[in-house]
Every structure is written in structure tokens, then in C-alpha cells.
Protein backbone atom coordinates (compact mmCIF):
# COMPACT_ATOMS: atom_id res chain seq x y z
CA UNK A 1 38.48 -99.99 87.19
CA UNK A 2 39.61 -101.36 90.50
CA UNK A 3 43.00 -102.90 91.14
CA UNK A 4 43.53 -106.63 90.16
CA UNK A 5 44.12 -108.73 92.87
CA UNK A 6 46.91 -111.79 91.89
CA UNK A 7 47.01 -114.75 94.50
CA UNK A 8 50.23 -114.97 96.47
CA UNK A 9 51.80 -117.93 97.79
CA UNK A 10 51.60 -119.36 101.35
CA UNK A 11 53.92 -117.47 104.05
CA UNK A 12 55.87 -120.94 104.36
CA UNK A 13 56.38 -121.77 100.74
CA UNK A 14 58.07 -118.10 100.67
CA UNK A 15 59.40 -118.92 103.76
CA UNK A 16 61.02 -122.43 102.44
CA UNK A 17 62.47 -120.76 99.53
CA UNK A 18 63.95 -117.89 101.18
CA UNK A 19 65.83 -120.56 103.37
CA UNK A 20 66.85 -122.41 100.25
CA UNK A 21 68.20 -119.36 98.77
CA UNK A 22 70.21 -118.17 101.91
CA UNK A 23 72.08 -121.63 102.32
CA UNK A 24 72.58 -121.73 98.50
CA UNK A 25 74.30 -118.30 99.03
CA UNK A 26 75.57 -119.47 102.48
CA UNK A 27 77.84 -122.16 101.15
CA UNK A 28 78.99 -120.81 97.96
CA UNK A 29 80.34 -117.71 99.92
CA UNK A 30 82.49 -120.09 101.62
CA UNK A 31 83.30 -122.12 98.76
CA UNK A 32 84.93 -118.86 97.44
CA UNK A 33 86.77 -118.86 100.56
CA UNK A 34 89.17 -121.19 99.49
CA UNK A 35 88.64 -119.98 95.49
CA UNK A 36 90.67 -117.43 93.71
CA UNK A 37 89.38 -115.48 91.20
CA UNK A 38 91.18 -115.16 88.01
CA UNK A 39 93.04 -112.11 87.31
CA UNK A 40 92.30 -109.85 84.60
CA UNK A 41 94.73 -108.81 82.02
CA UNK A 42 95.72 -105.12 83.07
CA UNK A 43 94.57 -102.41 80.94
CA UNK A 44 91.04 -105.29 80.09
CA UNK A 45 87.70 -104.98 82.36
CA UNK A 46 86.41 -107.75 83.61
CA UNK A 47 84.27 -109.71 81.43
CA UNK A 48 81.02 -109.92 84.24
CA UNK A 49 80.13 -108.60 87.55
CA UNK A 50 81.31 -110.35 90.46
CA UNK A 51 77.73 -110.53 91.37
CA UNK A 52 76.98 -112.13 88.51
CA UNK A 53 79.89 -113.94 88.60
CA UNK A 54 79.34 -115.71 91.90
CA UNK A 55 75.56 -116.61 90.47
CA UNK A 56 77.18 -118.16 87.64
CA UNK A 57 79.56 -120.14 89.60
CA UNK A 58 77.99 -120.72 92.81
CA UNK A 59 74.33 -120.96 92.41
CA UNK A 60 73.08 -121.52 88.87
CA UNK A 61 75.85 -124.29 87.99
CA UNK A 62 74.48 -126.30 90.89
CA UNK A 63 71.14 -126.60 88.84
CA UNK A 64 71.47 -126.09 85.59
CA UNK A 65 71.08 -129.64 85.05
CA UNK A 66 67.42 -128.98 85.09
CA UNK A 67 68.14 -126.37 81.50
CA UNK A 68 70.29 -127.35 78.67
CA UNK A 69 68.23 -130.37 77.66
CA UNK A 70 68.47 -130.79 73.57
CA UNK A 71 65.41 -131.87 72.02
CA UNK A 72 64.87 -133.69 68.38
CA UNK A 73 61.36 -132.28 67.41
CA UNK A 74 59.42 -129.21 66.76
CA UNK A 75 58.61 -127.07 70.03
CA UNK A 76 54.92 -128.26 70.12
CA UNK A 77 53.14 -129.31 72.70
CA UNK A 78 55.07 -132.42 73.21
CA UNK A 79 58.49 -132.46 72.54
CA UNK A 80 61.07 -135.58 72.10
CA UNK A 81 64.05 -134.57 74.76
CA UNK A 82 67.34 -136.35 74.15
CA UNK A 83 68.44 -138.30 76.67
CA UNK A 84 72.16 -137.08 78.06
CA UNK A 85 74.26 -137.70 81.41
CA UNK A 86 73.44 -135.90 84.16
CA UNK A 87 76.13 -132.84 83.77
CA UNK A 88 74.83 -131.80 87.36
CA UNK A 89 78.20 -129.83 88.79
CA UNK A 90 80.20 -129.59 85.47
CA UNK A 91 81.09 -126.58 84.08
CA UNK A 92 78.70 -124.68 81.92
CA UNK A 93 80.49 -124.99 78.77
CA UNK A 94 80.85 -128.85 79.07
CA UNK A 95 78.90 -130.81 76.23
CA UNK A 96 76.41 -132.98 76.83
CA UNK A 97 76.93 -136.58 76.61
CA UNK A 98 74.09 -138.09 74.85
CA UNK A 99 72.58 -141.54 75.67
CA UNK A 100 70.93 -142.30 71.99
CA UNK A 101 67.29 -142.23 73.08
CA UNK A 102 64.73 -139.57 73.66
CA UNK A 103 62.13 -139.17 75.96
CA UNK A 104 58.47 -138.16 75.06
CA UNK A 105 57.62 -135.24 77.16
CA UNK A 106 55.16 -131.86 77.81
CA UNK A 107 56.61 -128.65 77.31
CA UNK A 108 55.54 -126.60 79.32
CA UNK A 109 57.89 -123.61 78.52
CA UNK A 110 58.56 -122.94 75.18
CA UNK A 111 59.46 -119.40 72.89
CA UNK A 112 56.39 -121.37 70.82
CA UNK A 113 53.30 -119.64 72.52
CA UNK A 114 51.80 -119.05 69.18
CA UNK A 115 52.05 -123.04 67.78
CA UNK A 116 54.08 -121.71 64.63
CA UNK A 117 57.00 -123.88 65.02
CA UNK A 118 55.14 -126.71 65.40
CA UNK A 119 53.10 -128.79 62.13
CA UNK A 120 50.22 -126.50 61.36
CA UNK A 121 47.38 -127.37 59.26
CA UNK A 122 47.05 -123.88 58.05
CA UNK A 123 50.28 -122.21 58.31
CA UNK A 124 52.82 -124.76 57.75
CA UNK A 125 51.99 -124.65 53.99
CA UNK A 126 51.94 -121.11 53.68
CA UNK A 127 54.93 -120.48 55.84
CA UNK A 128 57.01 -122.97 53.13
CA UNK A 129 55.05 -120.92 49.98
CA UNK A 130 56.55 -118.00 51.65
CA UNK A 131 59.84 -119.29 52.00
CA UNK A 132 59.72 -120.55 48.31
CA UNK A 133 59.30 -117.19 47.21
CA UNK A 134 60.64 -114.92 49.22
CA UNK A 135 63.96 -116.79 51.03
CA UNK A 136 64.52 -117.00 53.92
CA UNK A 137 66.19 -113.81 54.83
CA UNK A 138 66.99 -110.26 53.25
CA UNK A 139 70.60 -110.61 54.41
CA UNK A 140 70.35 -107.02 55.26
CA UNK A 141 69.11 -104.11 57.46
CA UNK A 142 65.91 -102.46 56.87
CA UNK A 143 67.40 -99.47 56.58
CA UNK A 144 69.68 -100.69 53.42
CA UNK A 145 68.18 -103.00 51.17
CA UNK A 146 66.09 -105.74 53.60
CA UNK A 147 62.39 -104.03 53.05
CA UNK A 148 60.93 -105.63 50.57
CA UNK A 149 57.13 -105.64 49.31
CA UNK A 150 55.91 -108.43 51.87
CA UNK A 151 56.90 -105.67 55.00
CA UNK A 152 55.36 -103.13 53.57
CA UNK A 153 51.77 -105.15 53.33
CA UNK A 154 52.29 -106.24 56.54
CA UNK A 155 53.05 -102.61 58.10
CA UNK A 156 50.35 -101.24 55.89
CA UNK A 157 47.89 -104.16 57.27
CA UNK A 158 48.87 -103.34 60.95
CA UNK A 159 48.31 -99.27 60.34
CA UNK A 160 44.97 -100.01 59.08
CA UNK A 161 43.96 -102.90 61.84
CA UNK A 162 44.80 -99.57 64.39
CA UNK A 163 43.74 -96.65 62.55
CA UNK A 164 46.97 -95.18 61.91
CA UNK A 165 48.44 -93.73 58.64
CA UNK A 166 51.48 -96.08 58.92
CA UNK A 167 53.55 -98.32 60.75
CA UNK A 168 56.85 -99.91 61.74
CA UNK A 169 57.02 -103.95 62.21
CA UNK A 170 60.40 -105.35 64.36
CA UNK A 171 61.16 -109.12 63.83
CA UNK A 172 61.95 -109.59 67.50
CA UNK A 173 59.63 -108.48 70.31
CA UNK A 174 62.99 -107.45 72.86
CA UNK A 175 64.30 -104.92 69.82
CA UNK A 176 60.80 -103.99 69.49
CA UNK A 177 61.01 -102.39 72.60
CA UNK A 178 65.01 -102.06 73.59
CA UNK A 179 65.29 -100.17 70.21
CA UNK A 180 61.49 -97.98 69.72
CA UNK A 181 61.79 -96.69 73.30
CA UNK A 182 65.11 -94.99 72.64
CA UNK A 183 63.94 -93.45 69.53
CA UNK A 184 60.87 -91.88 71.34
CA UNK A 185 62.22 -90.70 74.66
CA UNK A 186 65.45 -89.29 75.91
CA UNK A 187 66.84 -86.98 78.52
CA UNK A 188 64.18 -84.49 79.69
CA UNK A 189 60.63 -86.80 79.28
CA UNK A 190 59.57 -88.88 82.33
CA UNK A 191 58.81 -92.64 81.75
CA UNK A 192 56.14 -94.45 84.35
CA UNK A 193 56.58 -98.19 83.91
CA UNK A 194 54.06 -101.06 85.03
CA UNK A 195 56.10 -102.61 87.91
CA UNK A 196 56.25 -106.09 86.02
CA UNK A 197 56.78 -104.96 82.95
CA UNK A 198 59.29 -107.16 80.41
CA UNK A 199 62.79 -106.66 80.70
CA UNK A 200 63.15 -105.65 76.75
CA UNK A 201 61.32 -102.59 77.98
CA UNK A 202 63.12 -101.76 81.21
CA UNK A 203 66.31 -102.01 79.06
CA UNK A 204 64.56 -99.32 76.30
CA UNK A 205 64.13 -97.13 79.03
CA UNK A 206 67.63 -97.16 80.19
CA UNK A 207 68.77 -96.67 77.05
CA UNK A 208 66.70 -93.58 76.33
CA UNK A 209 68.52 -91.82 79.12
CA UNK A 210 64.83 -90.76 80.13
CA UNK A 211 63.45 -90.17 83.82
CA UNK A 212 61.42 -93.30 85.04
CA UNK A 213 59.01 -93.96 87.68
CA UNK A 214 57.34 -97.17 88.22
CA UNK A 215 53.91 -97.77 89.35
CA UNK A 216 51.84 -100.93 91.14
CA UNK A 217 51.00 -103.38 88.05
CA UNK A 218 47.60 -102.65 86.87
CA UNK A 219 46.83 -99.78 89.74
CA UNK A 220 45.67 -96.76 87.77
CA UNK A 221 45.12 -95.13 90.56
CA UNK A 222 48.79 -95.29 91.71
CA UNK A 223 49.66 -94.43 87.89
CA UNK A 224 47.80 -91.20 88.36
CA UNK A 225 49.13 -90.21 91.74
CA UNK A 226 52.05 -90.41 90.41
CA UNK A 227 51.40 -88.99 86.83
CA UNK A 228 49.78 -85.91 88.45
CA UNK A 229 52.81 -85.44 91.21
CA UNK A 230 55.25 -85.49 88.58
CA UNK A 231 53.86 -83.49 85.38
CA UNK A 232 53.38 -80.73 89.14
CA UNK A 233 56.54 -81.08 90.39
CA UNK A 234 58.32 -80.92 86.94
CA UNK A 235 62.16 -82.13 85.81
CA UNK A 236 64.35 -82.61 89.12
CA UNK A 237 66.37 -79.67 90.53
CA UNK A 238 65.19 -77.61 87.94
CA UNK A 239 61.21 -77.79 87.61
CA UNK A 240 60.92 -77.58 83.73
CA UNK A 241 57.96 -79.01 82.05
CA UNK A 242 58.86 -82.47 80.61
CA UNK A 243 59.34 -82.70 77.24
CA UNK A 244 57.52 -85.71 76.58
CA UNK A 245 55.04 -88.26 79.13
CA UNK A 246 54.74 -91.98 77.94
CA UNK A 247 53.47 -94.84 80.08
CA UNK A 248 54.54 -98.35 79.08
CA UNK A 249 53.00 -100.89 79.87
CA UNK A 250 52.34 -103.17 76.79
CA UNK A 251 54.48 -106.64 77.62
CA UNK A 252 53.96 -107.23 81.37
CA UNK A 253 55.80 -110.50 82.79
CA UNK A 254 52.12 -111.56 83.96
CA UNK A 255 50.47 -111.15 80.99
CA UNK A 256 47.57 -109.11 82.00
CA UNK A 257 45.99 -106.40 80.00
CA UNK A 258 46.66 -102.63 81.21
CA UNK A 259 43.55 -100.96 82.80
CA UNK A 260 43.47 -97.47 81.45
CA UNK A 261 40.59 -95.67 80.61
């Protein structure tokens, strides 16, 4: 299958925002100028990056107005969002001050993509039988005592649904990855990543220690120049066969499907 072609924005939209950014950057360079940093304790690291520092400071404080808005219903499709001060400038710590009212509004960003949170006609009941019966947590690891009957149907429903003679079900898509990868690469096996994958699975394949090479989202014919180059050329300096060859490429920022054949 050919390469899937995503619209790009207009030369002066990136050109507008590229100016933004630079003057953003611009004037908080010389606001630190005339700012010193706090010392660290000796014998502590520091707690962040200056990098990441200066974006906290510098750049994000200026608008994270626009975040931090409580709301006082479900994530739905329409959420109530409290009404506050604007805390535009203040420190990121500072509390909001609330006005009393809310504001009816469309959420168009929420961790809700799958309407669960929200009043369901078919799942709100059963999510509250569940609760009834089960609790609402294990209050321990899988590994100890948290399985319990209802993951193994589940795991034993997913191995079937795939064709597989068992399964493992995480209860957070970032461990799914951050936590799997390490556990199925390491040192010696060679990783080629879609190019906008998540970052729960760029963070896996640090972990793992393994070799990584990423390819053009979606271009399988990039993923097999590369795949071929590299199972050729072997482990760096030393040309040993890989131990192991995975290509990820399951939770893209984009959400497109992967192409392969």
C-alpha cells in the first residue's frame, strides 16, 4: 500500500508560529538575565533540567491560564467548567480562585474518548453492578494477590478475540507499553518505531536498553529499507545477528492504522 499523505499547514501559519515561539523564547532569555536560579543543596541533583526548567518558568506559565480549568460534571461531551480568576502569570502551584458559577461548554479534549465516564445507557448500570460486587480496587499488584476471576475472563476473552492461547490485560495504556516493551526487548534486538508513535512507547523502548531506528509514519517502504539494511548490516561495531526484530507501531499520536502487509 502506498504512503498516506496527511495535509500540512500553510507556509505562513508555520511561519507565524515559529515567530511566536522565537520571541516567547526571546524575552524569557532575557528575563533570566536579571533572574537567579536557586541553588541546589550540595551533595542533591537538581530536581529538573534547566531546559525544562526555563519552559516551566518562561514559556508555559505565560499560558497556562488556558489549562487548569476545574470542571463540576462528568467528562462528556459537554462539560460544566467552574468559573475562577484569571491566574494568567501566577505561579503554577497557586490555587484557583473560584467565582461560584460554571460555564456550559464543549470539550473538545478529554481522557473520555470512549464515553465511559460520562451517563451511559448501557454501561453505567453495569459499571455500578460491577462495582457492587467486585470493589473498586484489589488494593494490590497482580503479581500478589490483585488477579481475581473478572481478569482472568477478560484476558481469556481477549486471547480468544486474537487467536492466542492467552493473554496479559494492563489497566493503563502508558504501562501497557512503558512496562511490556522492556520485558520483550533488551540490549542486542533492534527496535524500528513509527515516527509518531506515543510517547508511552518511545519511553518502553528506552527502557529496554534496545537499538532503535525510526521510520516515516505509515511508509512501509521506508520500514523495509531500513528493516533489510539493518538485519544486513547486523549489531554496531560488531555485526552479530540481532537477537530479536520488533516493529511498534500500535498507538501512533495520529491515530492512523499501520499499513503492513
Amino acid at each position: 500500500m502506498g504512503q498516506v499523505h496527511h495535509p500540512n499547514a500553510p507556509w505562513y501559519i508555520n511561519a507565524i508560529c515559529t515567530w511566536a515561539l522565537s520571541i516567547v523564547i526571546f524575552c524569557g532569555r532575557i528575563r533570566d538575565l536579571f533572574w537567579k536560579r536557586p541553588q541546589t543543596r550540595k551533595g542533591y541533583a537538581d530536581l529538573s533540567d534547566q531546559r525544562e526548567d526555563f519552559y516551566n518558568r518562561r514559556m508555559y506559565r505565560r499560558i497556562h491560564d488556558c489549562y487548569n480549568r476545574p470542571i463540576a460534571s462528568a467528562p462528556g461531551a459537554w462539560i460544566d467548567v467552574m468559573e475562577r480568576v484569571d491566574i494568567d502569570g501566577r505561579a503554577m502551584s497557586t490555587q484557583p480562585d473560584l467565582m461560584g458559577g460554571t460555564r456550559r461548554c464543549l470539550n473538545l479534549g478529554s481522557y473520555n474518548y470512549l464515553g465511559f465516564a460520562a451517563a451511559d445507557e448501557y454501561c453505567t448500570p453495569r459499571v455500578l453492578d460491577s462495582l457492587a460486587e467486585w470493589g473498586v480496587s484489589t488494593c494490590s499488584a497482580r503479581t500478589e494477590a490483585g488477579t481475581s476471576a473478572i481478569h482472568r475472563e477478560l484476558e481469556q476473552l481477549v486471547a480468544d478475540y486474537i487467536g492466542q492461547e492467552d493473554a496479559i490485560t494492563f489497566g493503563m495504556g502508558f504501562a501497557t507499553n512503558a512496562a511490556s516493551i522492556p520485558a520483550i526487548a533488551g540490549p542486542g534486538s533492534l527496535v524500528l518505531s513509527d515516527a509518531l508513535n506515543h510517547t508511552s512507547i518511545v519511553a518502553g523502548v528506552k527502557a529496554s536498553g534496545a537499538k532503535v531506528k525510526v521510520f516515516r509514519h505509515n511508509d512501509m517502504a521506508h520500514l523495509e529499507k531500513l528493516l533489510r539494511w539493518h538485519i544486513a548490516e547486523g549489531q554496531p561495531r560488531t555485526h552479530r545477528p540481532w537477537k530479536k526484530v520488533r516493529q511498534q507501531n500500535t498507538a501512533c499520536l495520529c491515530g492512523g492504522l499501520e499499513r503492513c502487509k
